[in-house]
PDB file of N, CA and C in Angstrom:
ATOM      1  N   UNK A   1      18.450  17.693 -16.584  1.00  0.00           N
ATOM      2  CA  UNK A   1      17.593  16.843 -15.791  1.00  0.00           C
ATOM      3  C   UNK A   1      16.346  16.540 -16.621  1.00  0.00           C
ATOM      4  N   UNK A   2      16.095  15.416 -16.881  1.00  0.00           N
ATOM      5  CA  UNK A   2      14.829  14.636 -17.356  1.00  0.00           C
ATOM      6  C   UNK A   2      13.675  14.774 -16.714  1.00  0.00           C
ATOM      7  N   UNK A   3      12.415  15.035 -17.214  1.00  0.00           N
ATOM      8  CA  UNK A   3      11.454  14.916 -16.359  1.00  0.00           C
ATOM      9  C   UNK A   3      11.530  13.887 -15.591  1.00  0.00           C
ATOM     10  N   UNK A   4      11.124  12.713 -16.114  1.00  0.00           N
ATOM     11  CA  UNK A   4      11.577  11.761 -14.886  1.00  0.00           C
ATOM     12  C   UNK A   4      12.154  11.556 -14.248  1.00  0.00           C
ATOM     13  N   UNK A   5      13.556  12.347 -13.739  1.00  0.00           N
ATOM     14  CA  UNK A   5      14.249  12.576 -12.354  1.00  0.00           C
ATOM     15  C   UNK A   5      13.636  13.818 -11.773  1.00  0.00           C
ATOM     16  N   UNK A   6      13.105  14.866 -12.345  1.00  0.00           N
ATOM     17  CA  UNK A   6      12.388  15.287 -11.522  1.00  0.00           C
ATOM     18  C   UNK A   6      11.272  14.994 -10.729  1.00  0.00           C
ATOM     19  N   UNK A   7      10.312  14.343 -11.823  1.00  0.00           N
ATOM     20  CA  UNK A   7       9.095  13.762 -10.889  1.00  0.00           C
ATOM     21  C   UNK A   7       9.734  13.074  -9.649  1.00  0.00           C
ATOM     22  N   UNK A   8      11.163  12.650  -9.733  1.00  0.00           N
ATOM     23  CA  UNK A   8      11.231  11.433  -8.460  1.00  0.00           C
ATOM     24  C   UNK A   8      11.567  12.148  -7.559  1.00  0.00           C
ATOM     25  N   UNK A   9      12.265  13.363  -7.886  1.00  0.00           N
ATOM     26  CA  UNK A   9      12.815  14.238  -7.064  1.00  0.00           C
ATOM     27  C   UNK A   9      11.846  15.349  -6.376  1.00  0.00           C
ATOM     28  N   UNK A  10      10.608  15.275  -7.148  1.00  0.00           N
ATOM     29  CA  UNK A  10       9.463  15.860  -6.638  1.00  0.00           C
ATOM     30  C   UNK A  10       8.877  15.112  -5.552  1.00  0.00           C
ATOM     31  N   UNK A  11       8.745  13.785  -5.792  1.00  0.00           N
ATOM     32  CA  UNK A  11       8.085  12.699  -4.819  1.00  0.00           C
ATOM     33  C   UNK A  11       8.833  12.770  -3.246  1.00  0.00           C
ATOM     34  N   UNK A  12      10.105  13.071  -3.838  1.00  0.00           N
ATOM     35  CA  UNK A  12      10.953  13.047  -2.449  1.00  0.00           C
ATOM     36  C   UNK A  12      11.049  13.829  -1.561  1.00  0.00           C
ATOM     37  N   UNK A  13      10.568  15.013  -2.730  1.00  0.00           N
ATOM     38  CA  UNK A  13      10.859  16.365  -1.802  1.00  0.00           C
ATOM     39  C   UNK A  13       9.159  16.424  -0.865  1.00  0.00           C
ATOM     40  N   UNK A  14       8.087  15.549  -1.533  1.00  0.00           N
ATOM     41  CA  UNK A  14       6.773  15.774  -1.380  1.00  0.00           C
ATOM     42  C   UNK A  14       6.896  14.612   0.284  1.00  0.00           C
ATOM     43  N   UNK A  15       7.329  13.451   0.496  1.00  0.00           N
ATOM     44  CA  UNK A  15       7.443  12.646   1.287  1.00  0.00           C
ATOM     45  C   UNK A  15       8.557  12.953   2.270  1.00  0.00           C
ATOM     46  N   UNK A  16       9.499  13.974   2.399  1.00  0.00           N
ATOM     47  CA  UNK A  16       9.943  14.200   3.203  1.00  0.00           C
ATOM     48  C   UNK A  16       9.374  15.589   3.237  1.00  0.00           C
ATOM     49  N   UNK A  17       8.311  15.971   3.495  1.00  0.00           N
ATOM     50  CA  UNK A  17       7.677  17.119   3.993  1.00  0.00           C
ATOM     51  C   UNK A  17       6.782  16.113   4.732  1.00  0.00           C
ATOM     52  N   UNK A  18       5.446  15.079   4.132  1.00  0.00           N
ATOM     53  CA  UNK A  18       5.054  14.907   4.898  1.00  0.00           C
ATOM     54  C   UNK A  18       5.241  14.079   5.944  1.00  0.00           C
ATOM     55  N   UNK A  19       6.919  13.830   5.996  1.00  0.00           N
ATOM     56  CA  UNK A  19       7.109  13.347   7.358  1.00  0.00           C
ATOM     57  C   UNK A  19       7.261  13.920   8.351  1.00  0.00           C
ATOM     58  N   UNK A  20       8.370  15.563   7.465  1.00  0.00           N
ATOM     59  CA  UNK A  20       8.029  16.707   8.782  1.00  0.00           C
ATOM     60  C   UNK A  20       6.581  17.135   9.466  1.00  0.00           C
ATOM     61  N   UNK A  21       6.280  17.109   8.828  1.00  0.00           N
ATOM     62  CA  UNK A  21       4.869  17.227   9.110  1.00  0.00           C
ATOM     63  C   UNK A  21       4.081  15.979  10.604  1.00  0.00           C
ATOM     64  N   UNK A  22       4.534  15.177   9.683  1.00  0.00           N
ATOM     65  CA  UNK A  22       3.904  13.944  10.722  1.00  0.00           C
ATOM     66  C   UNK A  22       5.054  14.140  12.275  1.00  0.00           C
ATOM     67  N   UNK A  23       6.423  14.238  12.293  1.00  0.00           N
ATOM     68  CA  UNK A  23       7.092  14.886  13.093  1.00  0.00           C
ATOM     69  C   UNK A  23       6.243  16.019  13.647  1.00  0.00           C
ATOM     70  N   UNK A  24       5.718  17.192  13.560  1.00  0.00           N
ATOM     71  CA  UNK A  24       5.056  18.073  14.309  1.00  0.00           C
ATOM     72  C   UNK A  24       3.770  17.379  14.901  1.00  0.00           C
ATOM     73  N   UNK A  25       3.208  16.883  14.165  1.00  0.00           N
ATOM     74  CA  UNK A  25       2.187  16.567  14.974  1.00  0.00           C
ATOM     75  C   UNK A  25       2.444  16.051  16.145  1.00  0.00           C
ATOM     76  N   UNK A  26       3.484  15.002  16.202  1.00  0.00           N
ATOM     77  CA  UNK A  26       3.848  14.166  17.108  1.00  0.00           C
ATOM     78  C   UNK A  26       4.307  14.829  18.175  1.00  0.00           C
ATOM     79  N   UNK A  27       4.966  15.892  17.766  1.00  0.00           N
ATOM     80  CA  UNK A  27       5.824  16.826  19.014  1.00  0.00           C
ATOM     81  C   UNK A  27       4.377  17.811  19.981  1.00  0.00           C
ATOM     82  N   UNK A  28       3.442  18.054  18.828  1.00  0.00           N
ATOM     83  CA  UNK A  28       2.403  18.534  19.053  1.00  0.00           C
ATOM     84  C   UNK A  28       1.537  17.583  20.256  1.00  0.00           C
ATOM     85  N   UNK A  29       1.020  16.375  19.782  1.00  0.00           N
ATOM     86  CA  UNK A  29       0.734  15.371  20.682  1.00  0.00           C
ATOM     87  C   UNK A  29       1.773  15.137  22.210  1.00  0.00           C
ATOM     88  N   UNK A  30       2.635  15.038  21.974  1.00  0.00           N
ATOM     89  CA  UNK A  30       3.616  14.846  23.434  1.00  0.00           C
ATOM     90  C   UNK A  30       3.560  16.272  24.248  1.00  0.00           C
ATOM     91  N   UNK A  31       3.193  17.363  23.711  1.00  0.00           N
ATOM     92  CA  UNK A  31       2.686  18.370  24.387  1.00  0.00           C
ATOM     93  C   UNK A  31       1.249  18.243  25.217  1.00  0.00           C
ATOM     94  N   UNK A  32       0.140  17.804  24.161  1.00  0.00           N
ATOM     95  CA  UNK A  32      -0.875  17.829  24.667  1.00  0.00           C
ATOM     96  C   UNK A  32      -1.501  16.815  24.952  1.00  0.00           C
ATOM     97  N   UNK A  33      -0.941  16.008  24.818  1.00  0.00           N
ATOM     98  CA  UNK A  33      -1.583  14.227  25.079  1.00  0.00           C
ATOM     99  C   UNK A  33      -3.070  14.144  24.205  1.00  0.00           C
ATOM    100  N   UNK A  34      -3.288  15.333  22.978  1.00  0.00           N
ATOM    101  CA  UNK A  34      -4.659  15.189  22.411  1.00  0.00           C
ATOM    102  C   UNK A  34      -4.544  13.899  21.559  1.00  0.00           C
ATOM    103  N   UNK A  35      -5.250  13.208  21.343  1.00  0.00           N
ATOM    104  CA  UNK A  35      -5.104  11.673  20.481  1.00  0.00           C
ATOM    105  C   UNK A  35      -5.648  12.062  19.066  1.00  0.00           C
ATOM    106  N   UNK A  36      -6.409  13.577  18.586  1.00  0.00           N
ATOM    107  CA  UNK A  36      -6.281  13.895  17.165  1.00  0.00           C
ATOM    108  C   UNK A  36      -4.872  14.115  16.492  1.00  0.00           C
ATOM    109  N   UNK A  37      -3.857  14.663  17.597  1.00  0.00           N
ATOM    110  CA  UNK A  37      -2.660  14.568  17.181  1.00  0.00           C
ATOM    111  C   UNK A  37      -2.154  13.625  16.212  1.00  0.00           C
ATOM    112  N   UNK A  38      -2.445  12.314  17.365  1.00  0.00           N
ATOM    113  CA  UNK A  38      -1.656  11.107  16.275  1.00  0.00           C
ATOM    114  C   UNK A  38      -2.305  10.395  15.555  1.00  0.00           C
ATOM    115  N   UNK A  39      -4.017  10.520  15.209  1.00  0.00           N
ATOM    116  CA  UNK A  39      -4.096  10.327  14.422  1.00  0.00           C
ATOM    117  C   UNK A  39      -3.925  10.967  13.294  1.00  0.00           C
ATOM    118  N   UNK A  40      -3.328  12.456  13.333  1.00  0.00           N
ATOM    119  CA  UNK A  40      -2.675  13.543  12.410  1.00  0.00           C
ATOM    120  C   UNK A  40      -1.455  12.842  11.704  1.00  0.00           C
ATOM    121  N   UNK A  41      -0.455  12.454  12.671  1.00  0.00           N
ATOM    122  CA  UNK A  41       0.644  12.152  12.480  1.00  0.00           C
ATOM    123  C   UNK A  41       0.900  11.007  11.904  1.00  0.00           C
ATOM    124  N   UNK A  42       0.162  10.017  12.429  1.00  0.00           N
ATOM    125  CA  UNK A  42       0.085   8.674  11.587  1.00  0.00           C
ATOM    126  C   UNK A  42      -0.343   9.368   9.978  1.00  0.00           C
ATOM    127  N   UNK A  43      -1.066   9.616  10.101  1.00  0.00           N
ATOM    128  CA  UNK A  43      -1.998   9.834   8.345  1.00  0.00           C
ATOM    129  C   UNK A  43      -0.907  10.473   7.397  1.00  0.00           C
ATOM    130  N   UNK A  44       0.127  11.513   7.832  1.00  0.00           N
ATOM    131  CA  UNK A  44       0.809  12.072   7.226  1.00  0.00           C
ATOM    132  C   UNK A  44       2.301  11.253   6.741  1.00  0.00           C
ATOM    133  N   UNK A  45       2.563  10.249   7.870  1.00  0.00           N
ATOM    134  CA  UNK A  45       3.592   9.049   7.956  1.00  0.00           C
ATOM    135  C   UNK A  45       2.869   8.269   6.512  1.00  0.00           C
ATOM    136  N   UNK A  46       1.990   7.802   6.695  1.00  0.00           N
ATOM    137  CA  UNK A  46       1.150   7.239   5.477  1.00  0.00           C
ATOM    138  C   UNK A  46       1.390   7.910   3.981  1.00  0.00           C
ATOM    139  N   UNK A  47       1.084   9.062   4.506  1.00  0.00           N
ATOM    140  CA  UNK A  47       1.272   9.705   2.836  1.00  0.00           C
ATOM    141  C   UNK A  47       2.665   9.720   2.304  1.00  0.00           C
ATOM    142  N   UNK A  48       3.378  10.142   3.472  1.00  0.00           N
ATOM    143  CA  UNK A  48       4.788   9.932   2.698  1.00  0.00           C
ATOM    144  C   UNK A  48       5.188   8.834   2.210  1.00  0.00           C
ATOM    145  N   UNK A  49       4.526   7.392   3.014  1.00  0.00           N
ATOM    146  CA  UNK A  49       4.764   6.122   2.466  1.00  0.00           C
ATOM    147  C   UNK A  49       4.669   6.288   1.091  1.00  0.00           C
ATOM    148  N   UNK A  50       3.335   6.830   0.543  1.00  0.00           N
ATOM    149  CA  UNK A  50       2.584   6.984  -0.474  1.00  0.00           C
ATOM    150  C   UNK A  50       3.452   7.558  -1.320  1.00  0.00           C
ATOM    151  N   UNK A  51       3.613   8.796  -1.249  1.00  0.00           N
ATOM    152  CA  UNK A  51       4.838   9.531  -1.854  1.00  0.00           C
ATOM    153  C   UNK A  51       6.317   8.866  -2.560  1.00  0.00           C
ATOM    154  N   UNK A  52       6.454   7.750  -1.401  1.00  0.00           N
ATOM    155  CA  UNK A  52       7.857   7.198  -1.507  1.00  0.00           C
ATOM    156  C   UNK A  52       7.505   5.964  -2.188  1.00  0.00           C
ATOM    157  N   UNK A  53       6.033   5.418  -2.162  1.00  0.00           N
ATOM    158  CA  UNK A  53       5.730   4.443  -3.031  1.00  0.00           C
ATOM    159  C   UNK A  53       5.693   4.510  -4.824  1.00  0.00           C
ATOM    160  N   UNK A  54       5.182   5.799  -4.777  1.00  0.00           N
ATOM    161  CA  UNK A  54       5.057   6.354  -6.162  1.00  0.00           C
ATOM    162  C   UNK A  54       6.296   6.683  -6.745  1.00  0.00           C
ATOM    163  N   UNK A  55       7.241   6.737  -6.179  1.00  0.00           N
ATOM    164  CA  UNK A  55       8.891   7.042  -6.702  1.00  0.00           C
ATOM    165  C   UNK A  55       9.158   5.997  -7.048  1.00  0.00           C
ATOM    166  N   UNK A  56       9.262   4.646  -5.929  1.00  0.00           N
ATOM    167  CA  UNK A  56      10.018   3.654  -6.304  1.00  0.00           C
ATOM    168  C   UNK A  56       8.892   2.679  -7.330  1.00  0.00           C
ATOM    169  N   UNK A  57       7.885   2.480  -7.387  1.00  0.00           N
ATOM    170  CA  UNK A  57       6.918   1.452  -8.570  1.00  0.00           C
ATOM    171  C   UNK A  57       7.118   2.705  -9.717  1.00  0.00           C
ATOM    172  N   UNK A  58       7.757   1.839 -10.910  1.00  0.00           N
ATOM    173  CA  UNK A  58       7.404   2.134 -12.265  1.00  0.00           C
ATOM    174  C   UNK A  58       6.013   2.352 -13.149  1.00  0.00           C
ATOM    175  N   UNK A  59       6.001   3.297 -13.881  1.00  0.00           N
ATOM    176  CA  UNK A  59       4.683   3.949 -14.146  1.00  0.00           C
ATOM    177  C   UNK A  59       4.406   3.104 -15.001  1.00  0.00           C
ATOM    178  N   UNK A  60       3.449   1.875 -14.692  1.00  0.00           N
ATOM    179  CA  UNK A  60       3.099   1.081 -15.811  1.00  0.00           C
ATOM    180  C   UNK A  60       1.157   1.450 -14.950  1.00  0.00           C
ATOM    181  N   UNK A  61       0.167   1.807 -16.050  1.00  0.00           N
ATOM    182  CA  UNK A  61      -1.028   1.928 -15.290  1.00  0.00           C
ATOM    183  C   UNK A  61      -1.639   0.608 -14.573  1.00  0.00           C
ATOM    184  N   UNK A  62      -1.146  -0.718 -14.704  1.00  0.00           N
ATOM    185  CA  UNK A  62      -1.907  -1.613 -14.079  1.00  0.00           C
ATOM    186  C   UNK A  62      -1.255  -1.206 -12.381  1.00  0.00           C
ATOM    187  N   UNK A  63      -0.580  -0.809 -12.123  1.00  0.00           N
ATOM    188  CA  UNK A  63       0.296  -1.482 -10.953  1.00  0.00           C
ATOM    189  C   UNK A  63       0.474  -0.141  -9.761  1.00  0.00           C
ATOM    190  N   UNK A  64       0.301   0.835 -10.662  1.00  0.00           N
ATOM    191  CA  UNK A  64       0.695   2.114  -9.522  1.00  0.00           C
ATOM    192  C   UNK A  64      -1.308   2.644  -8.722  1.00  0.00           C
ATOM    193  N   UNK A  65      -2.000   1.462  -9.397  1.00  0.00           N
ATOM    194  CA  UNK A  65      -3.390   2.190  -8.511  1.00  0.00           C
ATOM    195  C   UNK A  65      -2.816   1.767  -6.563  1.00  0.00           C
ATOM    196  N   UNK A  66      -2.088   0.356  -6.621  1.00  0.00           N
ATOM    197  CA  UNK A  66      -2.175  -0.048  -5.027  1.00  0.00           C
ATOM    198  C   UNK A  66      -1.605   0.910  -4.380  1.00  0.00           C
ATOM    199  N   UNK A  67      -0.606   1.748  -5.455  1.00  0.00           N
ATOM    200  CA  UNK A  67       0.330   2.872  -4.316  1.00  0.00           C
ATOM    201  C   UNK A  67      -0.559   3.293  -3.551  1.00  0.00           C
ATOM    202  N   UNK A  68      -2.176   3.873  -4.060  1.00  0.00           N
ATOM    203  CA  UNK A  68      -2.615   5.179  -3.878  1.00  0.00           C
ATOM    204  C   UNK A  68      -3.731   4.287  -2.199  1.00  0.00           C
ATOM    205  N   UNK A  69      -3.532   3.258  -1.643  1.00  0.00           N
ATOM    206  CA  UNK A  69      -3.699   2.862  -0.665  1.00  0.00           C
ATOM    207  C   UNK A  69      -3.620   3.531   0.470  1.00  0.00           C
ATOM    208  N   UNK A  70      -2.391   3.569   0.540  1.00  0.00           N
ATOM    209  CA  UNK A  70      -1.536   4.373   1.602  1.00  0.00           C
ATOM    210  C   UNK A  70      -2.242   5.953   1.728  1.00  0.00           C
ATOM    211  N   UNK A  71      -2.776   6.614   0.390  1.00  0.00           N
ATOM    212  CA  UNK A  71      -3.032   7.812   0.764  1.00  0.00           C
ATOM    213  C   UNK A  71      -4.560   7.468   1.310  1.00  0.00           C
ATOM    214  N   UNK A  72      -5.896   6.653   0.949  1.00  0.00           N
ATOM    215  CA  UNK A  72      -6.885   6.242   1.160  1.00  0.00           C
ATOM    216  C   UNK A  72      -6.719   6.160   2.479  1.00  0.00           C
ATOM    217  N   UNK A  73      -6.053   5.324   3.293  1.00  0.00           N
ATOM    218  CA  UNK A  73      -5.755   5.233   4.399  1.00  0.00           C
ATOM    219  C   UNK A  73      -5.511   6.315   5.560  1.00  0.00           C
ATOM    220  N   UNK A  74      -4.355   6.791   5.025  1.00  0.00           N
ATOM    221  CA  UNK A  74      -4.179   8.412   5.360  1.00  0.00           C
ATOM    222  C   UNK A  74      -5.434   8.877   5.878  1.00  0.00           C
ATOM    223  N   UNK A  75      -6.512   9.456   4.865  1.00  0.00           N
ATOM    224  CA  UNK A  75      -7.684  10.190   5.067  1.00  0.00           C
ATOM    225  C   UNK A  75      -8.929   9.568   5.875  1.00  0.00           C
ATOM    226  N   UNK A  76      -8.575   8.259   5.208  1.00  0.00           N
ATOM    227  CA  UNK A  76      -9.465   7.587   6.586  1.00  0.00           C
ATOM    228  C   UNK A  76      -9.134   7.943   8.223  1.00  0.00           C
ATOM    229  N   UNK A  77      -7.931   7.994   8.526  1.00  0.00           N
ATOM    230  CA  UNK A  77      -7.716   8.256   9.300  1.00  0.00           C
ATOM    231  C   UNK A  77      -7.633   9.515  10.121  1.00  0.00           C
ATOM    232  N   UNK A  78      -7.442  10.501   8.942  1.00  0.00           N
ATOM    233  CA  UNK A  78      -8.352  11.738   9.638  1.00  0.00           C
ATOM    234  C   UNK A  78      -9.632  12.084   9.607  1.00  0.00           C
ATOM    235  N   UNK A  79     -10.245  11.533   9.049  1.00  0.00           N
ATOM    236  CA  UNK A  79     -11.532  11.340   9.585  1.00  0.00           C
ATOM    237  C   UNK A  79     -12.145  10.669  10.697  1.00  0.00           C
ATOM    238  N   UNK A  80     -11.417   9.859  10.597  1.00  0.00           N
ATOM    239  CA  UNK A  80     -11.747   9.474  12.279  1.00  0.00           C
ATOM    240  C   UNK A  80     -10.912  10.172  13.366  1.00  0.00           C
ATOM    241  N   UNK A  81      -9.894  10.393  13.554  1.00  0.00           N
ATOM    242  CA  UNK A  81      -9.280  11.543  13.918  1.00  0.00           C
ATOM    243  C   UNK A  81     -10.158  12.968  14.711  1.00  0.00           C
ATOM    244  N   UNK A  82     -11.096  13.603  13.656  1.00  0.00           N
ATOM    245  CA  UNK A  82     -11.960  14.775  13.706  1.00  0.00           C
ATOM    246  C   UNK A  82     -13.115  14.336  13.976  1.00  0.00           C
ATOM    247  N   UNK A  83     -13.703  13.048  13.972  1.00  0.00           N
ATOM    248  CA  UNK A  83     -15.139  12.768  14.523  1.00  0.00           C
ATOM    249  C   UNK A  83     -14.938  12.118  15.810  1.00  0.00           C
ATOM    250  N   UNK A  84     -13.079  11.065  16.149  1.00  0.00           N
ATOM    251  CA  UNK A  84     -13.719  11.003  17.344  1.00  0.00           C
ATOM    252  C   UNK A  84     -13.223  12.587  18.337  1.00  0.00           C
ATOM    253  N   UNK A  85     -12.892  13.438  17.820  1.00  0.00           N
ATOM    254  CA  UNK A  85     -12.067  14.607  18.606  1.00  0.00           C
ATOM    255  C   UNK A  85     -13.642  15.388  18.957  1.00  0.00           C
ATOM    256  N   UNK A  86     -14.487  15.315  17.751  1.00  0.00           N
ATOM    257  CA  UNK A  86     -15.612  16.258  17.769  1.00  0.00           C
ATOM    258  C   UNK A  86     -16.905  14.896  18.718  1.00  0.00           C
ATOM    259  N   UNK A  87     -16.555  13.738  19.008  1.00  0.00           N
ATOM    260  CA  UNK A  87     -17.555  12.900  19.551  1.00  0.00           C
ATOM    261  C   UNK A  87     -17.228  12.833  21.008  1.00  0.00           C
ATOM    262  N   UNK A  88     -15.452  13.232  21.552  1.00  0.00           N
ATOM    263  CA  UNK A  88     -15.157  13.226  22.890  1.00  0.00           C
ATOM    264  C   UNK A  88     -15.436  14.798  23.362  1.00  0.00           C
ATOM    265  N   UNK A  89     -15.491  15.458  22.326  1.00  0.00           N
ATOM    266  CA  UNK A  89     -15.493  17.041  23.323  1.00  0.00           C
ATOM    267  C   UNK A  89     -17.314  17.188  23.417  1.00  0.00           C
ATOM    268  N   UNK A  90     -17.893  16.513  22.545  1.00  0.00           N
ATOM    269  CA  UNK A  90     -19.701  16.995  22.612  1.00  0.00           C
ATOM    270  C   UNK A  90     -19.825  15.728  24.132  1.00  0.00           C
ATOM    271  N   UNK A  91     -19.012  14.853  24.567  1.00  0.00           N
ATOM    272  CA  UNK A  91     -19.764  13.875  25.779  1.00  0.00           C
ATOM    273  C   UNK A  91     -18.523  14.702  27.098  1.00  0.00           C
ATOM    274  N   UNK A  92     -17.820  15.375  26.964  1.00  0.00           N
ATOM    275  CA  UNK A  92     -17.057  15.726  27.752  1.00  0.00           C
ATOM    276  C   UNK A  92     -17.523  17.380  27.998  1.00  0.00           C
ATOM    277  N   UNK A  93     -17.958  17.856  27.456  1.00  0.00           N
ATOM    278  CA  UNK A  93     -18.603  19.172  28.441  1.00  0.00           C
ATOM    279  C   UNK A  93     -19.322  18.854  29.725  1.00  0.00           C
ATOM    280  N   UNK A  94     -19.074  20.370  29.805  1.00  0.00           N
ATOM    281  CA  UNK A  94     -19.882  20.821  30.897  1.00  0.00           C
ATOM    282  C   UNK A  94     -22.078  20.647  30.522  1.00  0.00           C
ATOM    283  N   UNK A  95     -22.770  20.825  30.789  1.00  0.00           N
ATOM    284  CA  UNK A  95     -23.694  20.900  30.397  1.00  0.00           C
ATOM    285  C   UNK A  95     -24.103  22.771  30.352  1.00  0.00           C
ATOM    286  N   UNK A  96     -24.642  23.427  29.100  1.00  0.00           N
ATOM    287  CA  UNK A  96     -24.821  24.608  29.209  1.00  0.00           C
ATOM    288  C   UNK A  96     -26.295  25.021  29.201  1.00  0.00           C
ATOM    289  N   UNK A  97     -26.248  26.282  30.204  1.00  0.00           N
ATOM    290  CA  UNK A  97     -27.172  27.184  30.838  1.00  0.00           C
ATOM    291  C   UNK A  97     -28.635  27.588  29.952  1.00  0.00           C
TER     292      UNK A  97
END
């Protein structure tokens, strides 16, 4: 095996994790109806895009920066994810003593 069937075979093995992944969250979310869930799950769907983008575009350096979109995206999205999770639980308390 060539490095370069491994790297692809790395990518694959890396993008079908983070779909399992994005799968739990989701199962996670239909449990709890929390909406950080899916923005968990989306972000991780993303990366695997990412993952599966970087397998199939050929490593020429002009062309493989757009892959890395998909992961930009990703993180954007957990970030919003964790600020609005941390912006609904600080207006949704109780008021304390």
């Amino acid at each position: 095996m060539t490095a370069n069937e491994a790297l692809l075979v790395l990518h694959g093995a890396l993008a079908l994790a983070a779909w399992v992944a994005g799968l739990f969250f989701l199962r996670f979310w239909r449990l709890s109806h929390d909406r950080l869930f899916v923005y968990f799950c989306a972000a991780f769907w993303l990366l695997a895009v990412n993952w599966l983008s970087l397998a199939a575009i050929p490593w020429v350096p002009e062309t493989r920066h757009q892959a890395f979109i998909a992961r930009l995206l990703a993180f954007t999205l957990i970030i919003i994810g964790i600020v609005d999770k941390n912006r609904r639980s600080r207006t949704g308390s109780a008021p304390e003593r």
